[in-house]
N, C-alpha and C. Protein backbone atom coordinates (compact mmCIF):
# COMPACT_ATOMS: atom_id res chain seq x y z
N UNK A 1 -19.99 -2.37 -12.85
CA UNK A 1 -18.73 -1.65 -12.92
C UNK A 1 -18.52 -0.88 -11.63
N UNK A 2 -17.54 -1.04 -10.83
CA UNK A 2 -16.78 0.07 -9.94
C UNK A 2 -16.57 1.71 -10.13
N UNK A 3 -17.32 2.03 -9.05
CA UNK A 3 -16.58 3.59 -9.30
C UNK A 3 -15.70 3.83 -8.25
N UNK A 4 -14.42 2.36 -8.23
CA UNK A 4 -13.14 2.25 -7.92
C UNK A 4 -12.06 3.28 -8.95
N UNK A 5 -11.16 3.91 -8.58
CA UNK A 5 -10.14 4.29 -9.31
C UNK A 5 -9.16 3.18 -9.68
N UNK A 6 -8.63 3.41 -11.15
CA UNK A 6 -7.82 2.32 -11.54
C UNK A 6 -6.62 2.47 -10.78
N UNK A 7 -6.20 1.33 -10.29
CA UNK A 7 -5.01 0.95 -9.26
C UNK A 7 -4.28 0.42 -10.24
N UNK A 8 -2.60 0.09 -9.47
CA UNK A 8 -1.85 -1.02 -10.11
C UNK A 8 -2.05 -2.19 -9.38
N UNK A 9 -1.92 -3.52 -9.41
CA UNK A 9 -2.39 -4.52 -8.62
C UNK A 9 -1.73 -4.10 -6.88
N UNK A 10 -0.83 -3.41 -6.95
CA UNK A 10 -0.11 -3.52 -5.68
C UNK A 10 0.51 -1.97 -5.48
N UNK A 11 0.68 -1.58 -4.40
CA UNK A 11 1.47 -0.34 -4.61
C UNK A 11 3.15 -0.73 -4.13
N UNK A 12 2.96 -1.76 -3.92
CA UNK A 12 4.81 -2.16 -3.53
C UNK A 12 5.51 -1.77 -4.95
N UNK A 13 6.54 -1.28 -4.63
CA UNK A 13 7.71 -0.66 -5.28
C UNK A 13 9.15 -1.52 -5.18
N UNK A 14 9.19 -2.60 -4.32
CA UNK A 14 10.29 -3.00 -4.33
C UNK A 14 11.16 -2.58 -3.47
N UNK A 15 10.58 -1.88 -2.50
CA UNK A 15 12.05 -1.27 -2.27
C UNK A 15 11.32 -1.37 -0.07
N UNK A 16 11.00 -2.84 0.52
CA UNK A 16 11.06 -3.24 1.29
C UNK A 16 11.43 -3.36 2.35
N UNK A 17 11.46 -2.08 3.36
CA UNK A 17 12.06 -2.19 4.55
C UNK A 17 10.98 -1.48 5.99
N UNK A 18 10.90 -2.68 6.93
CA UNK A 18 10.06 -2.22 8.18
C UNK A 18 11.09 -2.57 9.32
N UNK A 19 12.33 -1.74 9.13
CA UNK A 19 13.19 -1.60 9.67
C UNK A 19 13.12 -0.97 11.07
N UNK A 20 12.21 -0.36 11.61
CA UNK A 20 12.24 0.81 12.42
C UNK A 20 10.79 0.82 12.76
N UNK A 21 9.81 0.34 12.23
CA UNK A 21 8.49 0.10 12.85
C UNK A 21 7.86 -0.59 11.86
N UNK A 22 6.62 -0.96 12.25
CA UNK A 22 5.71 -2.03 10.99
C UNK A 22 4.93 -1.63 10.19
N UNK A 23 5.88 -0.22 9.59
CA UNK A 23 5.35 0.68 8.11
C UNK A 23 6.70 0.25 7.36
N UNK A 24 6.17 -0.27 5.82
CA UNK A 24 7.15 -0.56 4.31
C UNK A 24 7.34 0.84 4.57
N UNK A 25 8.83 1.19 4.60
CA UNK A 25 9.50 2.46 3.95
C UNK A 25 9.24 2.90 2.12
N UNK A 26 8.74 1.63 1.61
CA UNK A 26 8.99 1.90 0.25
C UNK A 26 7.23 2.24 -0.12
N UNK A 27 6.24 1.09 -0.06
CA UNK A 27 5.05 1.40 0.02
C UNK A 27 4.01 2.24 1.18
N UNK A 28 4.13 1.96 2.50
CA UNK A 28 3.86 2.92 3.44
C UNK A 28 2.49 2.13 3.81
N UNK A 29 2.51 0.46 3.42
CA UNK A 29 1.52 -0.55 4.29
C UNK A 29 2.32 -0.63 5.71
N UNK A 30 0.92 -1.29 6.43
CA UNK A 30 1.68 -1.55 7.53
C UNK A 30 2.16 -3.72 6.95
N UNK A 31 2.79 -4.37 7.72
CA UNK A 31 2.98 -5.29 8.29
C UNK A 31 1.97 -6.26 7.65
N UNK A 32 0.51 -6.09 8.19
CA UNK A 32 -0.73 -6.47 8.22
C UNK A 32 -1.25 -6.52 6.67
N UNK A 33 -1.17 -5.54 6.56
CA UNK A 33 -1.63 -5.06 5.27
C UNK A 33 -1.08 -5.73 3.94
N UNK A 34 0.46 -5.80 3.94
CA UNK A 34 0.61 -6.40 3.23
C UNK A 34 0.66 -8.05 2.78
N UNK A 35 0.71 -8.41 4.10
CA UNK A 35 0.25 -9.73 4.23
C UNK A 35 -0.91 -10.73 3.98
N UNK A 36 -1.95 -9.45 4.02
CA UNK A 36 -3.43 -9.72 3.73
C UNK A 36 -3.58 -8.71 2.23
N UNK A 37 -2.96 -8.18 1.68
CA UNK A 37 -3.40 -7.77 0.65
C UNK A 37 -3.70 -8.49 -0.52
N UNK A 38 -3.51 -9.71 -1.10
CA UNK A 38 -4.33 -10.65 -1.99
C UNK A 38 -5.51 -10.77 -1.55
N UNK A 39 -5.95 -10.84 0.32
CA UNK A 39 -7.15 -11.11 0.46
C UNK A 39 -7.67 -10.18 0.72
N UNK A 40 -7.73 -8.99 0.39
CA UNK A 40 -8.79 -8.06 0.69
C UNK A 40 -9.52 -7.52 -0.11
N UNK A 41 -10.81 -6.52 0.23
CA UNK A 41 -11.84 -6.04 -0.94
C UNK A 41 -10.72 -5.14 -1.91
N UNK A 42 -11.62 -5.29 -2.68
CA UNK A 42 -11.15 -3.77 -3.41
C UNK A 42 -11.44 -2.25 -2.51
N UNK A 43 -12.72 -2.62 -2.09
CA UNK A 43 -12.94 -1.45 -1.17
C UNK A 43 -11.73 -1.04 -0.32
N UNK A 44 -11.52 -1.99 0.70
CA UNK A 44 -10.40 -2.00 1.88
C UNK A 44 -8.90 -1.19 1.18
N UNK A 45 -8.46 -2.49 -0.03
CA UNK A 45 -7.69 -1.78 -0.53
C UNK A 45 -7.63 -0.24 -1.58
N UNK A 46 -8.41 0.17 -1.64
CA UNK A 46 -8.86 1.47 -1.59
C UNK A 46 -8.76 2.76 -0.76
N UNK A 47 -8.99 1.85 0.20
CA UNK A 47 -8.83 2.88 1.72
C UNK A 47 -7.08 2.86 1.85
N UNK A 48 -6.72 1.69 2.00
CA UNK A 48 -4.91 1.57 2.14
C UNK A 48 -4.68 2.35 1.06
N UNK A 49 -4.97 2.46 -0.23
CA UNK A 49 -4.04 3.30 -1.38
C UNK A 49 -4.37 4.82 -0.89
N UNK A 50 -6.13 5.30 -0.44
CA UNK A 50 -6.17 6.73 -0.58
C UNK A 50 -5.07 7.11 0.84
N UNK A 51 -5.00 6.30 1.69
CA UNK A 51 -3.99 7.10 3.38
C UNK A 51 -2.55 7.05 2.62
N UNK A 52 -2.26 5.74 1.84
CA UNK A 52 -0.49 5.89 1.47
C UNK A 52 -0.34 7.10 1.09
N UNK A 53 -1.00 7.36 -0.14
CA UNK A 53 -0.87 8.40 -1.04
C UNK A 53 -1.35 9.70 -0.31
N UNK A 54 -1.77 9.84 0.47
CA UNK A 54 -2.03 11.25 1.26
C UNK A 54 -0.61 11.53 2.41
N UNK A 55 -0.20 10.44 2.36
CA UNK A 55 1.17 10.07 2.65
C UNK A 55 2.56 10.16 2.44
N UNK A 56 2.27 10.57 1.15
CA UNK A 56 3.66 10.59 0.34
C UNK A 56 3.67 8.86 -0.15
N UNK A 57 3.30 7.95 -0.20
CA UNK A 57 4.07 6.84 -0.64
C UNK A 57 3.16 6.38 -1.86
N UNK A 58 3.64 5.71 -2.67
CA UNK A 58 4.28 4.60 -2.70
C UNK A 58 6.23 5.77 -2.94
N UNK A 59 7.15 5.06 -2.68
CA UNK A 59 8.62 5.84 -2.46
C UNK A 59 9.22 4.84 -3.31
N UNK A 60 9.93 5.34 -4.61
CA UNK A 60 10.84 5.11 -5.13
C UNK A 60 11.90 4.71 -4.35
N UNK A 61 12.74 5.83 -4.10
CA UNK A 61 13.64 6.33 -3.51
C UNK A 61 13.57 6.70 -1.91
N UNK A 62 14.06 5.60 -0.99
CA UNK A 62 13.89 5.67 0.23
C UNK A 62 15.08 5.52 0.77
């Protein structure tokens, strides 16, 4: 067993725009990240959820 925190599979919200640099306005991946996110650890994606969220994101409302 993981002493991972329970995630949702994804932190995308739907709401998709790297309009202005190669950060999701809505989730707060870069570019990279989300592209490779099926293939990464749990660990890795771990690290991407604890920076979003120290972040302010995942964003509803953007």
């Amino acid at each position: 067993m993981s002493d991972l925190p329970v995630r949702p599979d994804t932190p995308c919200v739907a709401v998709c725009s790297t309009t202005f640099d190669e950060v999701c306005r809505g989730c707060g991946r870069t570019v990279v990240e989300v592209a490779h996110w099926v293939s990464m650890s749990a660990e890795a994606k771990e690290r991407v959820w604890q920076r979003i969220l120290a972040q302010g994101y995942p964003r509803r409302n953007t």
